[in-house]
N, C-alpha and C. Protein backbone atom coordinates (compact mmCIF):
# COMPACT_ATOMS: atom_id res chain seq x y z
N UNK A 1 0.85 -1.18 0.00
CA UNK A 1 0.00 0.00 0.00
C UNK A 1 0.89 1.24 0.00
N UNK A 2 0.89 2.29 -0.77
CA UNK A 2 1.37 3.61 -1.16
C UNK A 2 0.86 4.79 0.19
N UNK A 3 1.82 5.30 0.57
CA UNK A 3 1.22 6.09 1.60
C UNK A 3 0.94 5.93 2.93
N UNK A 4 0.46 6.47 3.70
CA UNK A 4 0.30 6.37 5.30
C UNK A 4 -1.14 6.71 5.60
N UNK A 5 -1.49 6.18 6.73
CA UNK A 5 -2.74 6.18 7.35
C UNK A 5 -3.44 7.52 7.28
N UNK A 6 -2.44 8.30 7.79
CA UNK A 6 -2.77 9.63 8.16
C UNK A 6 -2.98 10.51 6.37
N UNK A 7 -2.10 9.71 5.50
CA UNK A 7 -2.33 10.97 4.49
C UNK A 7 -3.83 10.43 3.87
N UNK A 8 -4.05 9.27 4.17
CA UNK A 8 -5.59 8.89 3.36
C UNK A 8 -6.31 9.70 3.90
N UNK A 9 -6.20 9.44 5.51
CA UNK A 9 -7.43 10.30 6.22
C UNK A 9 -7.49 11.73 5.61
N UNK A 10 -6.24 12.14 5.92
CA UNK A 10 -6.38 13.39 5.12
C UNK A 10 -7.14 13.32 3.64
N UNK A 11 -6.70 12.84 3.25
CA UNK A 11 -7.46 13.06 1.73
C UNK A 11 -8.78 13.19 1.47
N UNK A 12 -9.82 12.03 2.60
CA UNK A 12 -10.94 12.13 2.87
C UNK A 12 -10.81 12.98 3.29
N UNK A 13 -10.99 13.72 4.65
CA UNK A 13 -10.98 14.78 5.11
C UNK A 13 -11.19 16.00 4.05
N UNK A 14 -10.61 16.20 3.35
CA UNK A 14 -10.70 17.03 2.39
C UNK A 14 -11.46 17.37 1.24
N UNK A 15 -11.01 15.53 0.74
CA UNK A 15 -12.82 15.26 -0.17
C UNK A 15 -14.33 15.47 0.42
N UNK A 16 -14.14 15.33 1.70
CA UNK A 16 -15.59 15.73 2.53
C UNK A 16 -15.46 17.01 2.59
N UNK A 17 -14.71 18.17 3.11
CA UNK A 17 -14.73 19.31 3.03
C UNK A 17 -15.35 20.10 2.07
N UNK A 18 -14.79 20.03 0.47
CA UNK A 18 -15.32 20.15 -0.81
C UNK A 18 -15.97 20.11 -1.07
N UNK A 19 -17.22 19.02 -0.76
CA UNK A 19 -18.48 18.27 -0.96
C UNK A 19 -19.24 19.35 -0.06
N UNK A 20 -18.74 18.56 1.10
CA UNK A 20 -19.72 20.06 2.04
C UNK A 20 -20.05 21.65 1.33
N UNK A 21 -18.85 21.96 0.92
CA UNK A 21 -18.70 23.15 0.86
C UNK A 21 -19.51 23.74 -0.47
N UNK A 22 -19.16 22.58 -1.69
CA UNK A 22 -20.03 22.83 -2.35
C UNK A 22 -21.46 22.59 -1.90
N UNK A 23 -22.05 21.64 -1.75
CA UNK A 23 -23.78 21.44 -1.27
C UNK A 23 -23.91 22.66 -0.20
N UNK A 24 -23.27 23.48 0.76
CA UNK A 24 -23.27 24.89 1.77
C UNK A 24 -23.93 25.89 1.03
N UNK A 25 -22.56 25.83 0.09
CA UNK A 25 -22.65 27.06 -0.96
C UNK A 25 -24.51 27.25 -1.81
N UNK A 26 -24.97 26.10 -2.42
CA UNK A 26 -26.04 26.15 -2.89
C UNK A 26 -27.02 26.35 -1.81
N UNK A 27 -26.70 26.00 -0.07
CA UNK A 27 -28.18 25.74 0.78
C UNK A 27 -28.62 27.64 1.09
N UNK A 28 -26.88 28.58 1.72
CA UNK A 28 -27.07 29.26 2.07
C UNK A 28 -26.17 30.10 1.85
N UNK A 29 -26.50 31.58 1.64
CA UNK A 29 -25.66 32.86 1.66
C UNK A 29 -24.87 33.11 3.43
N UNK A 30 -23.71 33.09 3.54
CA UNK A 30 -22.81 33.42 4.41
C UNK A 30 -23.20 34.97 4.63
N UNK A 31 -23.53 35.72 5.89
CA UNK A 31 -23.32 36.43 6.29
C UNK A 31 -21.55 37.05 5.93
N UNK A 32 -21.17 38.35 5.59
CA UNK A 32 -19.98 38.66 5.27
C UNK A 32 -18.87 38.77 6.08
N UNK A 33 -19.34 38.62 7.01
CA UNK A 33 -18.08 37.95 8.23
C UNK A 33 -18.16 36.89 8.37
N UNK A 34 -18.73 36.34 7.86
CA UNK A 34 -18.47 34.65 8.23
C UNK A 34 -17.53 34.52 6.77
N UNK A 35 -17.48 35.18 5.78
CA UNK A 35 -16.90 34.82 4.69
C UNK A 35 -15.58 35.02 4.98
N UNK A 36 -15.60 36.71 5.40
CA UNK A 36 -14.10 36.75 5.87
C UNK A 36 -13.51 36.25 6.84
N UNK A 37 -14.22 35.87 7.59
CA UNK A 37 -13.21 34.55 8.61
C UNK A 37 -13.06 33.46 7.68
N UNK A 38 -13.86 32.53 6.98
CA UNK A 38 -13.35 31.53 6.10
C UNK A 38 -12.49 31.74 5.41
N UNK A 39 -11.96 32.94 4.52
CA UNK A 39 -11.32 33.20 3.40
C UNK A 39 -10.11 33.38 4.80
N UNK A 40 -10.15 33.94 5.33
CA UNK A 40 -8.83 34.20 6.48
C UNK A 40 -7.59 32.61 6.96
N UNK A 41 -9.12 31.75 7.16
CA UNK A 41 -8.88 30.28 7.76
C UNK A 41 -7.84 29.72 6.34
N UNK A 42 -8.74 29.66 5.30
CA UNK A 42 -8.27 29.05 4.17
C UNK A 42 -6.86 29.60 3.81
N UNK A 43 -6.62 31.23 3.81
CA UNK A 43 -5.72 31.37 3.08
C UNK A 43 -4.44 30.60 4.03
N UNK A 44 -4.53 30.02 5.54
CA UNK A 44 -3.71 29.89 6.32
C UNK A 44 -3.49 28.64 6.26
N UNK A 45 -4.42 27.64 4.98
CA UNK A 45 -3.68 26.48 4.51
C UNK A 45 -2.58 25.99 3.61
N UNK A 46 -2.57 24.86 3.18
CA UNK A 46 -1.34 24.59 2.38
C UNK A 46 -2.19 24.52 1.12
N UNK A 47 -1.82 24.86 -0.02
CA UNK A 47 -2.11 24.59 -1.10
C UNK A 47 -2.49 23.15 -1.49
N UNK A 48 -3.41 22.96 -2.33
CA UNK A 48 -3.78 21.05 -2.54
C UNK A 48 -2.50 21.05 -3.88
């Protein structure tokens, strides 16, 4: 097997994120501070 426990999880982790985020995006409009805290969170990740 290629890889480690932890990077699969991660990967799910992430593929669920996406998913969420898209189906979010269609349920509800973010108040504009909630955007700019997300966009804040995100930019403080690693690139995929």
């Amino acid at each position: 097997m290629a890889g480690s426990l932890d990077g699969e999880l991660r990967a799910v982790n992430e593929v669920t994120s996406v998913c969420f985020d898209k189906v979010a995006r269609r349920s509800a409009e973010l108040a504009p501070d909630m955007r700019l805290r997300a966009e804040r969170l995100l930019a403080d990740q690693p690139a995929c």
